[in-house]
C-alpha atoms as a PDB file:
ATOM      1  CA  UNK A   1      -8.686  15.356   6.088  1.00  0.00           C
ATOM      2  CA  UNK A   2      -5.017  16.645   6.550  1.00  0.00           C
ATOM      3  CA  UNK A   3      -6.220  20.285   5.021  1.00  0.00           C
ATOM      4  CA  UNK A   4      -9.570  20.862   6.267  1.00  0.00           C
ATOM      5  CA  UNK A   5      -9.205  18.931   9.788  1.00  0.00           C
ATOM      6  CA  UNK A   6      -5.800  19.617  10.229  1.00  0.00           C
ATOM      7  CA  UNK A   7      -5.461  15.913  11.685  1.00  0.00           C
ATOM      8  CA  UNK A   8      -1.900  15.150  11.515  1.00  0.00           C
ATOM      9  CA  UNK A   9       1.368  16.568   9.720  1.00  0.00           C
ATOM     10  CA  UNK A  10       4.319  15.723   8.171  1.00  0.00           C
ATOM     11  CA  UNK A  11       7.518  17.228   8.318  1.00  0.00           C
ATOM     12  CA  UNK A  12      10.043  15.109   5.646  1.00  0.00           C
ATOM     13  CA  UNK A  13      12.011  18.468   5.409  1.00  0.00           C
ATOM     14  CA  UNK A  14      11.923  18.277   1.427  1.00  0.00           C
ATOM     15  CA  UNK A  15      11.005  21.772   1.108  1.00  0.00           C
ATOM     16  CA  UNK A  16      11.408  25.002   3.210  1.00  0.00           C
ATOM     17  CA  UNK A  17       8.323  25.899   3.665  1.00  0.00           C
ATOM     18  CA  UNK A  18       6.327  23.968   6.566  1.00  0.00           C
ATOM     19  CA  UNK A  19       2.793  23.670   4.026  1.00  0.00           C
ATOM     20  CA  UNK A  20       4.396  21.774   1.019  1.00  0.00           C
ATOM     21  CA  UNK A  21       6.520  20.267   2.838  1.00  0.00           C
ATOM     22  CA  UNK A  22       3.333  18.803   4.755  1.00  0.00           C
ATOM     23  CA  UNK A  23       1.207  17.911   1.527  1.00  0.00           C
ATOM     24  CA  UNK A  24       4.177  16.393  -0.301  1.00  0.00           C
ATOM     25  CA  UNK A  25       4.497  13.843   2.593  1.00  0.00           C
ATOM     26  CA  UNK A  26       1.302  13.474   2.987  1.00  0.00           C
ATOM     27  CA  UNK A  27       0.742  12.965  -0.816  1.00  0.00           C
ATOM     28  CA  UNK A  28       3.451   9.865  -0.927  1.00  0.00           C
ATOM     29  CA  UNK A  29       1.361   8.492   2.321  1.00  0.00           C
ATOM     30  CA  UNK A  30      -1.832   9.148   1.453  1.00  0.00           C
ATOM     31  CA  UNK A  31      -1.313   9.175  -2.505  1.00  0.00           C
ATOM     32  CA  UNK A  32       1.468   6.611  -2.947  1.00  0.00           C
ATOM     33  CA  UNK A  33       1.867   3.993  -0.558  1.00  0.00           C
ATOM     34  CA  UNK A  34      -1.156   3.192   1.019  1.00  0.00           C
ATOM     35  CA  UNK A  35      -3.168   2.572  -2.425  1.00  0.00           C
ATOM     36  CA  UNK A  36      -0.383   0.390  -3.726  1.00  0.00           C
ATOM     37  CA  UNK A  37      -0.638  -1.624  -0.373  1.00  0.00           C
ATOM     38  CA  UNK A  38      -4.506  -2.044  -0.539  1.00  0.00           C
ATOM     39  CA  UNK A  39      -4.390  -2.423  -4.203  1.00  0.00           C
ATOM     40  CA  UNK A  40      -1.942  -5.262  -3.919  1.00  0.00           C
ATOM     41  CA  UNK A  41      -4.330  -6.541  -0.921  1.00  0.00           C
ATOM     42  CA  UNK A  42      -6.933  -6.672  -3.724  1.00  0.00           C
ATOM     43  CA  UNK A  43      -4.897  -7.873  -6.197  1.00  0.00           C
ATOM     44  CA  UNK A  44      -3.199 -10.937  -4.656  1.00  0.00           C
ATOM     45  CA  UNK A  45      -6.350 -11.621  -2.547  1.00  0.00           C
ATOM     46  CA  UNK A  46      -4.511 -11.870   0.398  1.00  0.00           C
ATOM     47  CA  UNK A  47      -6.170 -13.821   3.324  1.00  0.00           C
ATOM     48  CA  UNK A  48      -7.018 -11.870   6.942  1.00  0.00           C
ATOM     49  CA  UNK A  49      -3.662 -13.018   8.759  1.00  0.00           C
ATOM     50  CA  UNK A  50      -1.521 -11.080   5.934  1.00  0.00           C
ATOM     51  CA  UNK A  51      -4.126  -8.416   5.868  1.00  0.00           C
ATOM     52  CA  UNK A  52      -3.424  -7.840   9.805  1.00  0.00           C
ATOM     53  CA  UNK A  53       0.470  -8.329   8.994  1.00  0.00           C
ATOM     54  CA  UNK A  54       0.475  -5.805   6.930  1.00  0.00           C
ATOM     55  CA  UNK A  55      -1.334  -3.174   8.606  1.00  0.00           C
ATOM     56  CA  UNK A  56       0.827  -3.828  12.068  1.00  0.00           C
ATOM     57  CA  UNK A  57       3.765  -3.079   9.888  1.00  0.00           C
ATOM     58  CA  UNK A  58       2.017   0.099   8.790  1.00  0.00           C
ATOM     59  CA  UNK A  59       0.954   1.344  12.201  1.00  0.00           C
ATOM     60  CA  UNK A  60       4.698   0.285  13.379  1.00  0.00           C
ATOM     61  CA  UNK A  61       6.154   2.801  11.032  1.00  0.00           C
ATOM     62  CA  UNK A  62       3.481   5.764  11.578  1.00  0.00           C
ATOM     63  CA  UNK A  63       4.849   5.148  15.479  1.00  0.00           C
ATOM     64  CA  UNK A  64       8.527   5.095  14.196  1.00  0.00           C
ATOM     65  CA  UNK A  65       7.567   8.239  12.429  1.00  0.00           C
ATOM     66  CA  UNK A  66       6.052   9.860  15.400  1.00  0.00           C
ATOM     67  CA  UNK A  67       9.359   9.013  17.554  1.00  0.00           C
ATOM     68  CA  UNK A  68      11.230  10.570  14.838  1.00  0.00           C
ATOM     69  CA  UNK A  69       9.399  13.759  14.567  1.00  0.00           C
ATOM     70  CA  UNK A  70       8.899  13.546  10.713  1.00  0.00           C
ATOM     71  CA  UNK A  71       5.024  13.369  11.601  1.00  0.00           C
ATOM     72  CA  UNK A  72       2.986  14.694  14.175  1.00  0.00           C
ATOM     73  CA  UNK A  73      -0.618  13.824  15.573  1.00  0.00           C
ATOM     74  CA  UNK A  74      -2.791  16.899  16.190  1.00  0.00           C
ATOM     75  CA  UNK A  75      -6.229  14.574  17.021  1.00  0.00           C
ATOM     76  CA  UNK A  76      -5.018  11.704  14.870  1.00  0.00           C
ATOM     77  CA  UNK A  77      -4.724   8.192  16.788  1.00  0.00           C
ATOM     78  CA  UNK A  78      -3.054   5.053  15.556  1.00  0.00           C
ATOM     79  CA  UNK A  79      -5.641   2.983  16.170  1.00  0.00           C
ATOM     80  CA  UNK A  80      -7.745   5.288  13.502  1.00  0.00           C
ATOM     81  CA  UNK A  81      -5.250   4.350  11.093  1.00  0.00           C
ATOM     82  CA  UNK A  82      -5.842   0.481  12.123  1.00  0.00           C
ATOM     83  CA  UNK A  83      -9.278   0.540  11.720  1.00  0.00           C
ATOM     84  CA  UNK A  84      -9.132   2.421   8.752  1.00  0.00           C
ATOM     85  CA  UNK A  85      -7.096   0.334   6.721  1.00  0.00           C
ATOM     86  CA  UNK A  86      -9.180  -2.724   8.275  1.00  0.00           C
ATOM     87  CA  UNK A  87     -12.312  -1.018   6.675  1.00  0.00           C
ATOM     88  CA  UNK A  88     -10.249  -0.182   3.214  1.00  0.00           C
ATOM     89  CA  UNK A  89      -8.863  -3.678   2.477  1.00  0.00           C
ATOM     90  CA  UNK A  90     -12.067  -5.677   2.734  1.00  0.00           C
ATOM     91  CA  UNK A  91     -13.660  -3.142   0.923  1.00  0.00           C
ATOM     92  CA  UNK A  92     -10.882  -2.799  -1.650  1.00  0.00           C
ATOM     93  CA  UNK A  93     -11.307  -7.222  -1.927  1.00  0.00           C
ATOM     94  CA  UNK A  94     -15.285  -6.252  -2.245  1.00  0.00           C
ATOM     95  CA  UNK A  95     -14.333  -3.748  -5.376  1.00  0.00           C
ATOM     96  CA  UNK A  96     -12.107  -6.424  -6.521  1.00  0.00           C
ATOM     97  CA  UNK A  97     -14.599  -8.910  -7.045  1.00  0.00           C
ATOM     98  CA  UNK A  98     -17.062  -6.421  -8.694  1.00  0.00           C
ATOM     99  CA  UNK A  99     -15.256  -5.822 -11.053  1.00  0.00           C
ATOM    100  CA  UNK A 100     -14.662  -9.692 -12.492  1.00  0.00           C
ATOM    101  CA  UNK A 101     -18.135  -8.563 -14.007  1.00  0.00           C
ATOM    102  CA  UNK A 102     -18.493  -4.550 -13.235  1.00  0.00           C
ATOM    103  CA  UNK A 103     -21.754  -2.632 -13.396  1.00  0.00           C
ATOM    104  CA  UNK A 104     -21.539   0.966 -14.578  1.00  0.00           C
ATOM    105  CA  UNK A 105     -21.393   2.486 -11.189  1.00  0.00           C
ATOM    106  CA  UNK A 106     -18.523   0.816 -10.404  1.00  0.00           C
ATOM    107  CA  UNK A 107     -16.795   1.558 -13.798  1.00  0.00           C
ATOM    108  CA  UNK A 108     -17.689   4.873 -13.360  1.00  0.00           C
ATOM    109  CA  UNK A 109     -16.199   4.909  -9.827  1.00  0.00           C
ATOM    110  CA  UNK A 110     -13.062   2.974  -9.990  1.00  0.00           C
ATOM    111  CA  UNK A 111     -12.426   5.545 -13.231  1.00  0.00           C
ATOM    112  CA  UNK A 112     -13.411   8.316 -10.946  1.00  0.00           C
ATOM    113  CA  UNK A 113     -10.971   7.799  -8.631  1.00  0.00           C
ATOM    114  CA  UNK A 114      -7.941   6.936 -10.827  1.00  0.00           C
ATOM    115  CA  UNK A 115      -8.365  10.431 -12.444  1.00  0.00           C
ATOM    116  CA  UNK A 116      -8.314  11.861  -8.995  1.00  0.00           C
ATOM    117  CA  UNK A 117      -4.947  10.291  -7.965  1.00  0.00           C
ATOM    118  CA  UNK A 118      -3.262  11.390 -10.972  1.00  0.00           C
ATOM    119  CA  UNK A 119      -4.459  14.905 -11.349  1.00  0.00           C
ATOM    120  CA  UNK A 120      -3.949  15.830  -7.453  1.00  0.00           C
ATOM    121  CA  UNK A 121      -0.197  14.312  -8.215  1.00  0.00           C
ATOM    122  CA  UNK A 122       0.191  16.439 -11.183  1.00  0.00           C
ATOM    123  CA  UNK A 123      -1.747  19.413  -9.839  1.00  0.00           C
ATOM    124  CA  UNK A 124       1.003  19.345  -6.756  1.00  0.00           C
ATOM    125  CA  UNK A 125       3.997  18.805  -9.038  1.00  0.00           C
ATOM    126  CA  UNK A 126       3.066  21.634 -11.904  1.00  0.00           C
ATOM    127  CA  UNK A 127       2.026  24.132  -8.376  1.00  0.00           C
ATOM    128  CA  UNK A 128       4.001  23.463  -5.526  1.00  0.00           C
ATOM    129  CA  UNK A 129       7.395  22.576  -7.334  1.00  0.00           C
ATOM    130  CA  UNK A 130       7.850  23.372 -10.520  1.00  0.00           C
ATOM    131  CA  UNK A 131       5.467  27.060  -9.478  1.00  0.00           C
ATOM    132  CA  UNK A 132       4.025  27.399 -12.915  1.00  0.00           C
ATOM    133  CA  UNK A 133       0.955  27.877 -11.536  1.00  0.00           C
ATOM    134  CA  UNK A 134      -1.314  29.249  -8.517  1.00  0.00           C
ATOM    135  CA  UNK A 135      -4.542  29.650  -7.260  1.00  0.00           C
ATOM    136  CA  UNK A 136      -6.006  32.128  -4.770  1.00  0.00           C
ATOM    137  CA  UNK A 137      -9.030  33.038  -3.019  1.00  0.00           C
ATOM    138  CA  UNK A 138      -8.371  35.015  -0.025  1.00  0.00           C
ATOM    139  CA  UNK A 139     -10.308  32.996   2.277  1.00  0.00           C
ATOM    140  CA  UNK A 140      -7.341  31.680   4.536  1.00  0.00           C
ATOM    141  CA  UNK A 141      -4.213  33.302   6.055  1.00  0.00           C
ATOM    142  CA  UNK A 142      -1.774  30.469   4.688  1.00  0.00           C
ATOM    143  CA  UNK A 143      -1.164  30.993   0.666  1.00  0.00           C
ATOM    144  CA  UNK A 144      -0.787  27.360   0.565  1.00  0.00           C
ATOM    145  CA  UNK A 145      -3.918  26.621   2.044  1.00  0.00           C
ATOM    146  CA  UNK A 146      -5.620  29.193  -0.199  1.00  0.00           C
ATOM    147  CA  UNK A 147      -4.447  27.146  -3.633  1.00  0.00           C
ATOM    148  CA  UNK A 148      -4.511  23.507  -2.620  1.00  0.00           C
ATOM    149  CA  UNK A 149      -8.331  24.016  -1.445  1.00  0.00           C
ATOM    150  CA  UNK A 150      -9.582  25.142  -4.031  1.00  0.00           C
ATOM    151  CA  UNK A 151      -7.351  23.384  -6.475  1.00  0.00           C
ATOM    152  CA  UNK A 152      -8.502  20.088  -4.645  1.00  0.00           C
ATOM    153  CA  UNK A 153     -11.963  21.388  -5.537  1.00  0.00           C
ATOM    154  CA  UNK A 154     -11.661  21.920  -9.268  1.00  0.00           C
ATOM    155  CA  UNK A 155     -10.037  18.508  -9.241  1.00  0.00           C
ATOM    156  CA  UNK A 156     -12.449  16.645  -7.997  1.00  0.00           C
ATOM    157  CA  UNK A 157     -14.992  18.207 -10.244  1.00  0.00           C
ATOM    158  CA  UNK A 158     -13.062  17.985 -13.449  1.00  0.00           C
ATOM    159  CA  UNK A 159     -12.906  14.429 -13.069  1.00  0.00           C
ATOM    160  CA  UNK A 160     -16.295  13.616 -13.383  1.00  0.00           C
ATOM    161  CA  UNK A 161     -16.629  14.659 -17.008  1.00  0.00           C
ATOM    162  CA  UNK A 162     -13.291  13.293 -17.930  1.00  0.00           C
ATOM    163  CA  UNK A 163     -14.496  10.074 -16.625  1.00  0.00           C
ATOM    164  CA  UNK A 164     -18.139  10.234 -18.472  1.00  0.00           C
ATOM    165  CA  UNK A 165     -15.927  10.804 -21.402  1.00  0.00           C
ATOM    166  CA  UNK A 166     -13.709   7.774 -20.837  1.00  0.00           C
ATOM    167  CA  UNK A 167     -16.647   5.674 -20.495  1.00  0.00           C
ATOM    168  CA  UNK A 168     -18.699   6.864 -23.135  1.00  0.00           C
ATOM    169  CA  UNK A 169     -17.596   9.514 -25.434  1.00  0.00           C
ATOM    170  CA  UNK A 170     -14.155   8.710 -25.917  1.00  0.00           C
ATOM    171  CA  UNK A 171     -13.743  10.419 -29.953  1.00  0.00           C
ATOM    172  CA  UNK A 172     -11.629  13.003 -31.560  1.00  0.00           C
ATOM    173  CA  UNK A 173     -14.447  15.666 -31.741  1.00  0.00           C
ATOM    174  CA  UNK A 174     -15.017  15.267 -27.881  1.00  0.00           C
ATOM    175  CA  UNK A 175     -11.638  15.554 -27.214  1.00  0.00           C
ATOM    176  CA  UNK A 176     -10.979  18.086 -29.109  1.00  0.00           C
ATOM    177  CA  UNK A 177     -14.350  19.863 -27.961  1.00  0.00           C
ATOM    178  CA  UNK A 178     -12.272  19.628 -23.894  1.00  0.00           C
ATOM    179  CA  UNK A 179      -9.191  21.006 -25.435  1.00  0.00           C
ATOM    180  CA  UNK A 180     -10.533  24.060 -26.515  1.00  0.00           C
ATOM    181  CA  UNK A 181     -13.065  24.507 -22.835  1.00  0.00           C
ATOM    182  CA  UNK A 182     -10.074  23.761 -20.586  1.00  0.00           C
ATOM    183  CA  UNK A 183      -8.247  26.781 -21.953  1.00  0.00           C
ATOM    184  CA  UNK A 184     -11.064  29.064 -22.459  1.00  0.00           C
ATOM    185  CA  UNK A 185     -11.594  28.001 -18.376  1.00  0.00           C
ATOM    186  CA  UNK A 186      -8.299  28.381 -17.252  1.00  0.00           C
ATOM    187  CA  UNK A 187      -8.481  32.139 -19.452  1.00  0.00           C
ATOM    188  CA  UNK A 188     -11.733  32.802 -17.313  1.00  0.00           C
ATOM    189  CA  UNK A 189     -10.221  32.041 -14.182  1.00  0.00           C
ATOM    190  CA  UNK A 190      -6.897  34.065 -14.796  1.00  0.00           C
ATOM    191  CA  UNK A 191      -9.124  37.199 -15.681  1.00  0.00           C
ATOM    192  CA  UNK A 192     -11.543  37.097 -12.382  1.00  0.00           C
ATOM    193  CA  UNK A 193      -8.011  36.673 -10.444  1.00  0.00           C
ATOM    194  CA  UNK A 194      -8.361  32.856  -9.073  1.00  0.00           C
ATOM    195  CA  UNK A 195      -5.771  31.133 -11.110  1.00  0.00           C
ATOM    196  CA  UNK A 196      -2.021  33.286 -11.473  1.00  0.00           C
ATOM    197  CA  UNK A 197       0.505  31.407 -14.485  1.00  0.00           C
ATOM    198  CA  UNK A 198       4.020  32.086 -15.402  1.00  0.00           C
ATOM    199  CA  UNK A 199       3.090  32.710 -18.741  1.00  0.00           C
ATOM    200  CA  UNK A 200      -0.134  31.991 -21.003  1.00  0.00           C
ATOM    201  CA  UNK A 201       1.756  29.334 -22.749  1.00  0.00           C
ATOM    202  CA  UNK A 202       1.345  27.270 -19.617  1.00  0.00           C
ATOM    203  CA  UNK A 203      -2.447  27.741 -20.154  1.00  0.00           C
ATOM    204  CA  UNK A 204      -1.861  25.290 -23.111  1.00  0.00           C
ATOM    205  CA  UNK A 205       0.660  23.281 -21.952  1.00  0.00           C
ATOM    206  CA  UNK A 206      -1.833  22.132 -18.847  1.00  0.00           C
ATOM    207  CA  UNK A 207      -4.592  21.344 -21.499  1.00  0.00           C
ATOM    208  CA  UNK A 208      -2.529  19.328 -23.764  1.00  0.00           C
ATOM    209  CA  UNK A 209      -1.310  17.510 -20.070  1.00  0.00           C
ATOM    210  CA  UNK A 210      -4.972  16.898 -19.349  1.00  0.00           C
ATOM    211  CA  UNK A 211      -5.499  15.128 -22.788  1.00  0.00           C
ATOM    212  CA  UNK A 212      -2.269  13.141 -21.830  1.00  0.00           C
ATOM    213  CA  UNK A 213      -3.917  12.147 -18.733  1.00  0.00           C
ATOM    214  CA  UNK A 214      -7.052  11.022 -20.118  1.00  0.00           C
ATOM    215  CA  UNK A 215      -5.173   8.557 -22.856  1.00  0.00           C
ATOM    216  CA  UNK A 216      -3.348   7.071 -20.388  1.00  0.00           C
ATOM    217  CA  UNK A 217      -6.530   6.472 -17.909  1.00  0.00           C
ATOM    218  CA  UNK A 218      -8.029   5.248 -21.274  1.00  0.00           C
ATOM    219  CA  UNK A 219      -5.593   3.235 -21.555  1.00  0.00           C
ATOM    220  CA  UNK A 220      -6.312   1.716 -18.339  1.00  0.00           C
ATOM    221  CA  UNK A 221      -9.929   1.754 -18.645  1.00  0.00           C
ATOM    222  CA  UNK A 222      -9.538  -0.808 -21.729  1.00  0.00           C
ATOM    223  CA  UNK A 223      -7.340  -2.988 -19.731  1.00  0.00           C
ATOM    224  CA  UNK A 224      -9.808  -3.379 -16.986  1.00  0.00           C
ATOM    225  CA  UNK A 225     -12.953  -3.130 -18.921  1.00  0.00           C
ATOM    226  CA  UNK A 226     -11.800  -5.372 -21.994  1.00  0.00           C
ATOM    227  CA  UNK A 227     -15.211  -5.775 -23.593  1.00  0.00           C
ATOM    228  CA  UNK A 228     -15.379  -1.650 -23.996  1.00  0.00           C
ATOM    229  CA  UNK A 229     -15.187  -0.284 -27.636  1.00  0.00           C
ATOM    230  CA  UNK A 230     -12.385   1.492 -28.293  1.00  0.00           C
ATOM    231  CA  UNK A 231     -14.211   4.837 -30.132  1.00  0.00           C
ATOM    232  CA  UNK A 232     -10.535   5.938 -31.226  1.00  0.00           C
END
């Protein structure tokens, strides 16, 4: 919503340049903060007066934000947020109580999304401040724009196979199989100019990072979903 609507911005003057700057606040908002609040909503199965609590603290500090101009609406309202949140906790509590005995959609989902969190984190760290890597299209005027698009994109569609491979083909040959198809990808998209590295070396390292990620969502995926074989 912050990229493509342009809804609201931050400014938490981390880094120079206005478009980071934006997505790294927005990425400890959006990314950070409010999942671990509606997690822990889920979690501790916390009753509708603690629920509103909790979200009247939250709107509280978006307004403290707004008076201290490290945040800005463009259409954004408050009351969005409110609702919003409303929405996300009961149907966080919902998800909560699927999965005491999960079907495999909502494996497959809660799995899903988990891979999502982690990789945009990563894919903002390894870009956007440690520049080891870029993408570009040419489709918008802001460079920043350009890369977290259609980085966002390949994101979200990477983690659907990493997630069918959690679930179901979690062994050394598939793994191994990934290894070698990330690289070969991230080789095709260097050559027809999308993706820009500081070396090829990095091409590796962000394949054997991948892998990383996958064990530890694994990892994860055992601890929710005890009664899973472990393949490995």
């Amino acid at each position: 919503m912050l990229i493509l609507l342009n809804s609201y911005g931050y400014y938490p003057h981390v880094f120079k340049e206005i478009w980071p700057d934006d997505i790294f606040g927005s990425l400890i908002s959006q990314g950070v903060i409010i999942p671990t609040v509606l997690m822990s909503i889920a979690a501790f199965r916390l009753r509708t007066k603690w629920i509103i609590l909790i979200i009247s603290l939250i709107a509280l500090i978006e307004e403290l934000f707004l008076r201290l101009r490290i945040y800005e609406h463009n259409w954004w309202k408050t009351w969005y947020t409110i609702i919003l949140l409303l929405l996300a906790s009961y149907i966080m509590k919902w998800w909560r109580r699927k999965l005491n005995d999960p079907s495999i959609p909502i494996k497959f989902l809660t799995i899903y999304m988990l891979f999502n969190i982690i990789l945009h984190t990563i894919s903002f760290f390894m870009s956007l401040v440690l520049k080891l890597s870029w993408y570009s299209m040419g489709l918008f005027e802001s460079m920043y724009k350009d890369h977290t698009i259609l980085k966002m994109i390949i994101d979200i569609t990477m983690a659907i196979p990493l997630t069918a491979i959690v679930l179901f083909s979690y062994k050394y040959l598939t793994l191994i199989a990934l290894f070698i198809f990330m690289i070969i990808f991230d080789l095709v998209q260097i050559k027809m100019g999308l993706l820009h590295v500081i070396d090829y070396n990095s091409v590796i390292a962000f394949a054997f990072i991948k892998l990383f990620v996958i064990s530890i969502v694994k990892r994860v995926n055992d601890y929710l979903f005890p009664m899973e074989k472990d393949y490995i």
